[in-house]
Protein backbone atom coordinates (compact mmCIF):
# COMPACT_ATOMS: atom_id res chain seq x y z
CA UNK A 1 -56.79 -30.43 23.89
CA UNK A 2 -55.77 -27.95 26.31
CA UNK A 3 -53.94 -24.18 26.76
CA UNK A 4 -51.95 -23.35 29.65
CA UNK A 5 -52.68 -20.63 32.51
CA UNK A 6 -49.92 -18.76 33.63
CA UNK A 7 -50.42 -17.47 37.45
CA UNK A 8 -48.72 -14.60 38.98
CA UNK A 9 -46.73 -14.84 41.99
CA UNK A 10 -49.55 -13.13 43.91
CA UNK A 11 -51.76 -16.22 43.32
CA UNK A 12 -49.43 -19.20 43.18
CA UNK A 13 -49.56 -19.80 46.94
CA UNK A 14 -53.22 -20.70 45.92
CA UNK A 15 -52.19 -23.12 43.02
CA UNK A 16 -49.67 -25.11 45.04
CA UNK A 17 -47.26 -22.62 43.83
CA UNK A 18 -47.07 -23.22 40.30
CA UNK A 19 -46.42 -20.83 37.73
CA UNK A 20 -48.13 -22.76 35.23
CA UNK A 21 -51.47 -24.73 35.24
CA UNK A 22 -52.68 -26.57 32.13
CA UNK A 23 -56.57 -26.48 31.50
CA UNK A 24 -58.70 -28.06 29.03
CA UNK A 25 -59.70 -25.77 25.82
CA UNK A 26 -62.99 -23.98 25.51
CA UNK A 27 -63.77 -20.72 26.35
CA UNK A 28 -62.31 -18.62 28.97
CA UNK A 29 -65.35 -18.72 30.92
CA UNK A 30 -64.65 -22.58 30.72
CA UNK A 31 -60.64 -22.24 31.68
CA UNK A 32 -61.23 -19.99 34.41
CA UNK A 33 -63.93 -22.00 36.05
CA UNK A 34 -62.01 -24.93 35.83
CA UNK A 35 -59.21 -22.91 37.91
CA UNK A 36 -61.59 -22.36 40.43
CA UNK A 37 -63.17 -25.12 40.95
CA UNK A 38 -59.77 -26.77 41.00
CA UNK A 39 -58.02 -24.03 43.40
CA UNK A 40 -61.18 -22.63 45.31
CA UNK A 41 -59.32 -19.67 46.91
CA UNK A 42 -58.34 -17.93 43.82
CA UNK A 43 -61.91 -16.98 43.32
CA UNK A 44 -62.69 -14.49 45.36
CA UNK A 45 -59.05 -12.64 43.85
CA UNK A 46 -61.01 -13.35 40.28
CA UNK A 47 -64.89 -12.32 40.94
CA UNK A 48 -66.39 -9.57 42.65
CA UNK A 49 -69.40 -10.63 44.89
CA UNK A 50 -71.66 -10.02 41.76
CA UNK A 51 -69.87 -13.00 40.13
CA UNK A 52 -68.01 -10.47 37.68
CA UNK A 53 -64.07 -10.77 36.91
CA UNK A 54 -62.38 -7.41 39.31
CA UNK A 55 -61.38 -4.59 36.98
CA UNK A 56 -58.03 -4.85 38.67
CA UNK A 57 -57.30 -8.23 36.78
CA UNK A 58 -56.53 -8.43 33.50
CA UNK A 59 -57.31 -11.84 31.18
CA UNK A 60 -54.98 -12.15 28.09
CA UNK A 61 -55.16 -15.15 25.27
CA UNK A 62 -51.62 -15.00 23.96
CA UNK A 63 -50.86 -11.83 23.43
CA UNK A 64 -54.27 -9.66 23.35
CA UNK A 65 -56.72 -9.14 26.40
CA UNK A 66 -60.18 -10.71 26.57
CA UNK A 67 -61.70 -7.53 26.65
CA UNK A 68 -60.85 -6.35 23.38
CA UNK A 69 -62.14 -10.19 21.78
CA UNK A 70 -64.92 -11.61 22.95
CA UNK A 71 -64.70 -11.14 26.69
CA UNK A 72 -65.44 -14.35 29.30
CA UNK A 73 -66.24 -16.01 26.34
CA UNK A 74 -63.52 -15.78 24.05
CA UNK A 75 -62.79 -19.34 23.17
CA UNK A 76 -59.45 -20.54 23.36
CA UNK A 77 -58.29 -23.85 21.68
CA UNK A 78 -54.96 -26.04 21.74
CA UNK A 79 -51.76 -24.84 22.32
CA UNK A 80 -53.29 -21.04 23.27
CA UNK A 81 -51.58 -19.36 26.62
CA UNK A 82 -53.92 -17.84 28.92
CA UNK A 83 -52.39 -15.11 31.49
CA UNK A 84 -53.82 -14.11 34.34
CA UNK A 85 -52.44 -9.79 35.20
CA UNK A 86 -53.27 -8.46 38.33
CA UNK A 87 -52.45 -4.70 38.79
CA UNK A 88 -49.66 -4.39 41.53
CA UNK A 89 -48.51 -1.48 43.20
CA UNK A 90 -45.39 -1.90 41.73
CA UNK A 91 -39.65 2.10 16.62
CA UNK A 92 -38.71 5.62 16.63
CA UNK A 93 -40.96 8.16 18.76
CA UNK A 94 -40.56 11.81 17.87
CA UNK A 95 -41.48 13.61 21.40
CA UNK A 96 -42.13 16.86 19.89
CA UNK A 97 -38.95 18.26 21.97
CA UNK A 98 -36.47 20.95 20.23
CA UNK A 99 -34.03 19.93 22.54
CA UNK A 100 -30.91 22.74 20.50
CA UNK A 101 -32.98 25.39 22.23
CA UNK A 102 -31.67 24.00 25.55
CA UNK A 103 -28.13 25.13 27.12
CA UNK A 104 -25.50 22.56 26.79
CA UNK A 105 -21.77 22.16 28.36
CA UNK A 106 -19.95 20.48 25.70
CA UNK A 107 -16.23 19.98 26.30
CA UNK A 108 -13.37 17.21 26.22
CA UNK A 109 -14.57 15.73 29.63
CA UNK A 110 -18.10 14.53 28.44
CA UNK A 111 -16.18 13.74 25.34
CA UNK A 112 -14.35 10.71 27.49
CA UNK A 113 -17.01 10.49 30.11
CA UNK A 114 -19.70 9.54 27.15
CA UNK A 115 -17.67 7.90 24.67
CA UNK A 116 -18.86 4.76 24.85
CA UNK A 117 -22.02 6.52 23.85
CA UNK A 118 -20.68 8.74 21.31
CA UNK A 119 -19.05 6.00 18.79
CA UNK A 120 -22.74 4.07 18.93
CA UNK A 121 -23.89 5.43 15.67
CA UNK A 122 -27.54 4.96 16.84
CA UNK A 123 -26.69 7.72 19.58
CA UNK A 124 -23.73 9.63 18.40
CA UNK A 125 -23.24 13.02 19.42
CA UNK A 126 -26.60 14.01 18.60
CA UNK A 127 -28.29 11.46 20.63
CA UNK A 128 -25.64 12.61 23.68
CA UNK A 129 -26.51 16.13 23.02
CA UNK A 130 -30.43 15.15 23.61
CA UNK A 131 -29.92 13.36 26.56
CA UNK A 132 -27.84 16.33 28.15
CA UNK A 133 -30.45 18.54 27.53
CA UNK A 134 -33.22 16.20 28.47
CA UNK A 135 -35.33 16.71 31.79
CA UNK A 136 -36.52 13.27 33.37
CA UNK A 137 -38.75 13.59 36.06
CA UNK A 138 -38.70 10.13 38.76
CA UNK A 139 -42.08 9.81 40.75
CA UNK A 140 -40.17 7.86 43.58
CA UNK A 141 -36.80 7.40 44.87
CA UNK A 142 -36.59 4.12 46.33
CA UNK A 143 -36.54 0.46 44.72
CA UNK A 144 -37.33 1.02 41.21
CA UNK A 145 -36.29 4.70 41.40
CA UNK A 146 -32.92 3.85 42.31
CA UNK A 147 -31.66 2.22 39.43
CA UNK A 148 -33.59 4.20 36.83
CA UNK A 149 -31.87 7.15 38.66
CA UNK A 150 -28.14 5.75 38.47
CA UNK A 151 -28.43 4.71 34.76
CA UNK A 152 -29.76 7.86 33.87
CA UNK A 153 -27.47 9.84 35.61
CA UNK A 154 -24.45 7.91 34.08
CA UNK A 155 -25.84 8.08 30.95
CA UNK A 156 -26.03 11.70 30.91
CA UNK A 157 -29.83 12.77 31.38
CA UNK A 158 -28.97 16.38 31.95
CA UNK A 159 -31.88 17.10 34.62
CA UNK A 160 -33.43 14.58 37.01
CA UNK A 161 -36.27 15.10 38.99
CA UNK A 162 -36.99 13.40 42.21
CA UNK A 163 -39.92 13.66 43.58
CA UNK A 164 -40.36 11.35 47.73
CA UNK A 165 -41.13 12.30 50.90
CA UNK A 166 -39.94 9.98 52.38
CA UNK A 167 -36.88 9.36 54.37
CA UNK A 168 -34.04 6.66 54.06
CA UNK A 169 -34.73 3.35 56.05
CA UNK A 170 -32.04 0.75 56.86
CA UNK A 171 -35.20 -1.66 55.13
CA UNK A 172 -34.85 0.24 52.62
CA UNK A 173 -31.15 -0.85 52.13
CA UNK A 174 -32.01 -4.75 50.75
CA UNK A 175 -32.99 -2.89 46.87
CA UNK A 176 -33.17 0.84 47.27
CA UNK A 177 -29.04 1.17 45.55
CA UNK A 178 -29.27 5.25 45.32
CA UNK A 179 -29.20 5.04 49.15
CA UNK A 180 -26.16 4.12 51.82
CA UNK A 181 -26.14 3.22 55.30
CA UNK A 182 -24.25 6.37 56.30
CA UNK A 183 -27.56 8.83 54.82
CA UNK A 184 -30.09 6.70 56.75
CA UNK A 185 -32.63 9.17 58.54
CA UNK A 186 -31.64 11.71 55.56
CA UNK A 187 -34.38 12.56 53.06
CA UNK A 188 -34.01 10.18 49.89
CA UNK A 189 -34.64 13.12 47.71
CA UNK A 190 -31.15 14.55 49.16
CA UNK A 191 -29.65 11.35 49.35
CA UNK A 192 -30.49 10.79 46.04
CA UNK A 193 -28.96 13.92 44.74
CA UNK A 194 -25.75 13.17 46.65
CA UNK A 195 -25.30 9.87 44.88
CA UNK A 196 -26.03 11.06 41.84
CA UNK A 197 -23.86 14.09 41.77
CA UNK A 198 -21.03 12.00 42.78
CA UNK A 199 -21.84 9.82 39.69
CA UNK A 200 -22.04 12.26 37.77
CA UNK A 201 -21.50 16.11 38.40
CA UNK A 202 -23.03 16.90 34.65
CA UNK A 203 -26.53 16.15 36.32
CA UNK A 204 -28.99 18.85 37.75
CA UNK A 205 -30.97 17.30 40.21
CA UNK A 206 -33.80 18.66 41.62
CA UNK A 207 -35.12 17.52 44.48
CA UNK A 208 -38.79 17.90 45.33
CA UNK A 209 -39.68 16.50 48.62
CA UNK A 210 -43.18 16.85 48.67
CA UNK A 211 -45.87 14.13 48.64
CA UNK A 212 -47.45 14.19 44.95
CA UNK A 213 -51.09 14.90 44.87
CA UNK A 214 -53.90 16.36 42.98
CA UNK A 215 -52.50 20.09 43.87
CA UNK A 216 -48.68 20.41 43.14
CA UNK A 217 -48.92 17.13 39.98
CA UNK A 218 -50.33 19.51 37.56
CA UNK A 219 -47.33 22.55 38.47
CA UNK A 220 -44.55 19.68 39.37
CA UNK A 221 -44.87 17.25 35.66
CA UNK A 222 -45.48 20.25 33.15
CA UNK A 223 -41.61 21.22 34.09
CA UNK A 224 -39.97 17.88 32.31
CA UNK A 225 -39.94 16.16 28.95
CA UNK A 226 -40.65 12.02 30.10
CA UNK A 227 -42.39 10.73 33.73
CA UNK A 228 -40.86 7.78 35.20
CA UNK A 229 -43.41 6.17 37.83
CA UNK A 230 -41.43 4.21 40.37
CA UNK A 231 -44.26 4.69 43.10
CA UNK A 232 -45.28 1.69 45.48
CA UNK A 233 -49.40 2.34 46.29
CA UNK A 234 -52.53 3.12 43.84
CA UNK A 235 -53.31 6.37 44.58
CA UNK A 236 -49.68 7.82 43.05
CA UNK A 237 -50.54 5.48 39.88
CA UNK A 238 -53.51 6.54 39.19
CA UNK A 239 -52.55 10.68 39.82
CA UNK A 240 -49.72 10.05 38.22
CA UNK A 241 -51.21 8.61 34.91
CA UNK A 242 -53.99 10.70 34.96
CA UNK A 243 -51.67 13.90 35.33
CA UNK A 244 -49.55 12.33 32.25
CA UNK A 245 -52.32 11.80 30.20
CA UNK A 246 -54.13 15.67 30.49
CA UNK A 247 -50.71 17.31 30.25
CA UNK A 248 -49.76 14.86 26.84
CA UNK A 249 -46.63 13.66 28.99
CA UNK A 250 -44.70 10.33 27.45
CA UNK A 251 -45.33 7.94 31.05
CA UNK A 252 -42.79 5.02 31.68
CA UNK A 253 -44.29 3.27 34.04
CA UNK A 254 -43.52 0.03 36.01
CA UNK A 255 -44.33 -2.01 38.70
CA UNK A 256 -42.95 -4.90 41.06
CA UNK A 257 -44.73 -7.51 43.78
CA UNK A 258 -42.36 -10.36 45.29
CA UNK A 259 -40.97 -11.57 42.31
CA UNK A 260 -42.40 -10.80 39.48
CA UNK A 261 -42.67 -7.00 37.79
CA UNK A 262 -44.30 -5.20 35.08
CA UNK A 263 -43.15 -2.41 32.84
CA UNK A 264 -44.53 -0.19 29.22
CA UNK A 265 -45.37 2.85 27.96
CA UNK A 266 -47.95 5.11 27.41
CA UNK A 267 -47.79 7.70 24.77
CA UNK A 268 -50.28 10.22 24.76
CA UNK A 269 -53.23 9.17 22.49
CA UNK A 270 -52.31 6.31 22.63
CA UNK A 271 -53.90 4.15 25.50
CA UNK A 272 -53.13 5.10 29.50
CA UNK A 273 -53.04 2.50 32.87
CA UNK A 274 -56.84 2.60 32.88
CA UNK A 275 -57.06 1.42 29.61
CA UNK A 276 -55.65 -2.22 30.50
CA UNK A 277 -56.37 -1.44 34.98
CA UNK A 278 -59.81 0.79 35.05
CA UNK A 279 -60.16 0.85 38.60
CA UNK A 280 -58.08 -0.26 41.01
CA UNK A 281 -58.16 -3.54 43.70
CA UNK A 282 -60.38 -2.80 47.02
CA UNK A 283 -58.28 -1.61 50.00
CA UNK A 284 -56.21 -4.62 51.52
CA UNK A 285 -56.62 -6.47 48.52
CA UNK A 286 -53.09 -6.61 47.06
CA UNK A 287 -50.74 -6.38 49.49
CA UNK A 288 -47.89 -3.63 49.54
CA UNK A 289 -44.13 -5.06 49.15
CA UNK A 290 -44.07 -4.11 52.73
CA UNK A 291 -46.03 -6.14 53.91
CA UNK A 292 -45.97 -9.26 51.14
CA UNK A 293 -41.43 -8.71 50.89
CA UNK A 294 -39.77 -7.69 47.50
CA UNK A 295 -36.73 -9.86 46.04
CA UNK A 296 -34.32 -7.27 46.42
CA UNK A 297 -32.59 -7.65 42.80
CA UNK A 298 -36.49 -7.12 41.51
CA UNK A 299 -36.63 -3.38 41.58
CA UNK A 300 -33.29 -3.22 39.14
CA UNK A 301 -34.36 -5.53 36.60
CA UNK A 302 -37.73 -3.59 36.15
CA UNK A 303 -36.01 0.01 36.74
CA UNK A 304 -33.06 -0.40 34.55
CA UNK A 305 -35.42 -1.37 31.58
CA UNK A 306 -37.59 1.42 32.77
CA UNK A 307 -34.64 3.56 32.05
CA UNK A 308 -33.48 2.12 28.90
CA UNK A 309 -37.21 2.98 27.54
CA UNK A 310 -36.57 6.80 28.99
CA UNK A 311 -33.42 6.37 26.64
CA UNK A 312 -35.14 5.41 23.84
CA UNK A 313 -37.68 8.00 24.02
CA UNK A 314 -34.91 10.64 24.08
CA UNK A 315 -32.81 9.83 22.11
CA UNK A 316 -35.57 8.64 19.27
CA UNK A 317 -33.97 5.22 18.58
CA UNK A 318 -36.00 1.74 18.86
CA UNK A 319 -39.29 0.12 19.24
CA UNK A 320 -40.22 1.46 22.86
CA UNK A 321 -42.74 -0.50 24.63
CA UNK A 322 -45.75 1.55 23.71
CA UNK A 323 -48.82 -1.24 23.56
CA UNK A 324 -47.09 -3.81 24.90
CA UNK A 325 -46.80 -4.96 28.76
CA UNK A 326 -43.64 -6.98 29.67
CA UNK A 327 -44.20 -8.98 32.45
CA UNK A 328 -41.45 -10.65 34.08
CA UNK A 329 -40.65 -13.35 36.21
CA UNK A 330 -37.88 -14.35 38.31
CA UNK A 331 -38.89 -17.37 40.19
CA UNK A 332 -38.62 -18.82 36.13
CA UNK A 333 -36.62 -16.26 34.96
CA UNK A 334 -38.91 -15.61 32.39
CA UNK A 335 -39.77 -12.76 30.44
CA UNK A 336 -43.23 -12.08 28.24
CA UNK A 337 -45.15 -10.23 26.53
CA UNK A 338 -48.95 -8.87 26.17
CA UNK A 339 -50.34 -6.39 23.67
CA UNK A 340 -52.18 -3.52 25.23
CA UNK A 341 -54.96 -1.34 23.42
CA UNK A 342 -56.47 2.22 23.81
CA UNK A 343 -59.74 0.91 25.04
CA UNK A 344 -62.31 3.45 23.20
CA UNK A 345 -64.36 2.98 26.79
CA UNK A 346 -61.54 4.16 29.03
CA UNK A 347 -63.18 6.89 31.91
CA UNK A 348 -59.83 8.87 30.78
CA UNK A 349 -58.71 8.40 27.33
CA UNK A 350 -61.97 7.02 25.71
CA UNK A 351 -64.01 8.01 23.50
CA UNK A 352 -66.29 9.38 26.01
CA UNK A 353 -64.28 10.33 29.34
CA UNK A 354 -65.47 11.12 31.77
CA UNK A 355 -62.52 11.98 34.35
CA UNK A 356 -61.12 15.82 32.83
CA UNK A 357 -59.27 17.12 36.09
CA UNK A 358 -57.22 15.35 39.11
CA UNK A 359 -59.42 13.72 41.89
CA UNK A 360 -59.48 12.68 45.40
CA UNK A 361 -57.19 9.20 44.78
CA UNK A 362 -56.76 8.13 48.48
CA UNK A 363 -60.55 7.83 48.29
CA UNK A 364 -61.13 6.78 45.31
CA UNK A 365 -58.93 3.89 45.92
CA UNK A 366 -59.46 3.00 49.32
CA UNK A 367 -56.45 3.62 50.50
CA UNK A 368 -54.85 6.53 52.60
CA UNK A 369 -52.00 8.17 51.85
CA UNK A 370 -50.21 9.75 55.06
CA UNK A 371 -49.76 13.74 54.66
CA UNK A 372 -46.51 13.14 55.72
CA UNK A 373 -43.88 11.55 55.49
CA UNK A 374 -45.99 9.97 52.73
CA UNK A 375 -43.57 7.57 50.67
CA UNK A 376 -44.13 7.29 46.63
CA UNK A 377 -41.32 4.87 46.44
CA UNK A 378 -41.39 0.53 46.11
């Protein structure tokens, strides 16, 4: 009788690098303890010093988490999956948009260009004329933010926003794709804009190279139709869902850490990031990709399904990933799934909030943010 853990990359050094641990059947209390007691250094990435699981890890049998069953003690029996989630730094929906009232250049060159697009009758030329009048805003333009930018671009997302301070890196060069060795030392926000243009001249890009905080979030996100989070550190996740959630902004969000990566949607009303994450690791705790490396095909697997969910959204075709966190992982090339809740107790989207305005993130987290350049992008 047993059920088998699955442990993120983050951990695995810790478990003789497996991905997969089976565990005799009980409770959860029972499967974790056995963990511990068999891998002694995962602990203290489990329990706070009070002996309590971290609110930056989230426990799932199958497909629903522990917190919405019976907690530690949920019992689990043969043949159950138990995954361990830690938060890393990394049908139909009808948006609400009237996307006619938008100007739109419609002529035999987006014809060809889009074509492919145009005899899909799921898209069509209604779906094309949407996404040409759509307005995409990308919190990041670095690993993840480089692919979601390309596809959307090419697929004809008629105004991108990019929104990094920071500037182009030859590091950056392993995964960042929107960037070239010849616009190293040039903003990525302009960078970014050059590559797409030369994609695709249909796009508007504007470029907004500003750190994102608590003061410009609430002027910057009111401006576009879907938020794509591509951001690398806690504070920007946090703002950026928080910002989402008071201004009723769709959120694609997603997130990468050596080689594995997360990615779903919130909807507004419908659940947020501290729903399943309600407070994030202590400082140091979770190491950034700088400092723990990034496979450097990661960042497109995560960000091209981040943009096929911005597609989806648009164009109103699909099941988008709204309650459901896909976690992926390359070292098995392996792909799941979770179901996510609203969680009534959320401090944002509960029943009872208690967080109504932007706050102070690089304290709340523990972690500083530089002024500038301050980088938003994995």
């Amino acid at each position: 009788m047993t059920v088998q853990v699955y442990i993120p990359t983050s951990l695995r050094p810790l478990a003789e690098n497996r991905a997969n641990i089976d565990a005799p059947a009980g409770s959860v209390a029972d499967v974790l303890n056995g963990l511990t007691a068999r891998y002694p250094a995962i602990r203290d990435r489990l329990y706070d010093e009070c002996g309590q699981l971290h609110r930056h890890v989230s426990v799932f049998v199958n497909d629903a988490e522990i917190s919405q069953l019976q907690g530690i003690e949920t019992p689990v029996r043969d043949g159950d999956k138990v995954a361990l989630v830690p938060a890393i730094a990394g049908g139909a929906v009808d948006l609400g948009i009237d996307f006619s009232q938008r100007p739109l250049t419609w002529g035999p060159e987006q014809v060809q260009r889009y074509s492919r697009h145009l005899i899909l009758p799921e898209i069509g030329g209604v779906g094309q004329k949407k996404l040409l009048r759509s307005k995409v805003l990308l919190v990041g333009a670095g690993g993840l933010g480089s692919p979601i930018a390309l596809y959307l671009a090419a697929a004809g997302v008629g105004t991108i926003g990019l929104i990094d301070f920071d500037d182009v890196d030859m590091s950056n060069l392993q995964r960042q794709i929107l960037h070239r060795t010849s616009t190293v030392g040039m903003p990525k926000v302009e960078s970014g804009k050059r590559a797409i243009n030369d994609l695709n001249p249909d796009v508007n890009v504007v470029a907004h190279r500003v750190p994102i905080n608590s003061e410009n979030a609430m002027e910057v996100i009111p401006q576009y139709d879907i938020i794509i989070n591509g951001c690398d550190n806690f504070p920007t996740r946090y703002l950026v869902n928080d910002a989402c959630y008071l201004l009723k902004k769709p959120l694609v969000d997603g997130s990468i850490f050596r080689f594995e990566g997360q990615a779903t949607v919130y909807l507004p009303g419908q659940g947020c990031y501290r729903c399943v994450f309600p407070a994030p690791p202590p400082a140091g705790a979770v190491p950034s990709c700088a400092e723990a490396g990034v496979l450097g095909v990661l960042p497109g697997i995560i960000g091209v399904i981040q943009a096929i969910e911005a597609i989806k959204l648009i164009v109103g075709i699909g099941e988008p990933l709204v309650n459901r966190l896909l976690l992926f992982d390359a070292l098995e090339m392996s792909f799941r799934q979770v179901k996510l809740r609203r969680n009534p107790k959320c401090p944002l989207c509960g029943d009872n909030p208690t967080i109504h305005e932007l706050i102070d993130y690089e304290d709340f987290c523990g972690v500083a943010i530089p002024s500038a350049p301050a980088t938003v992008s994995a």
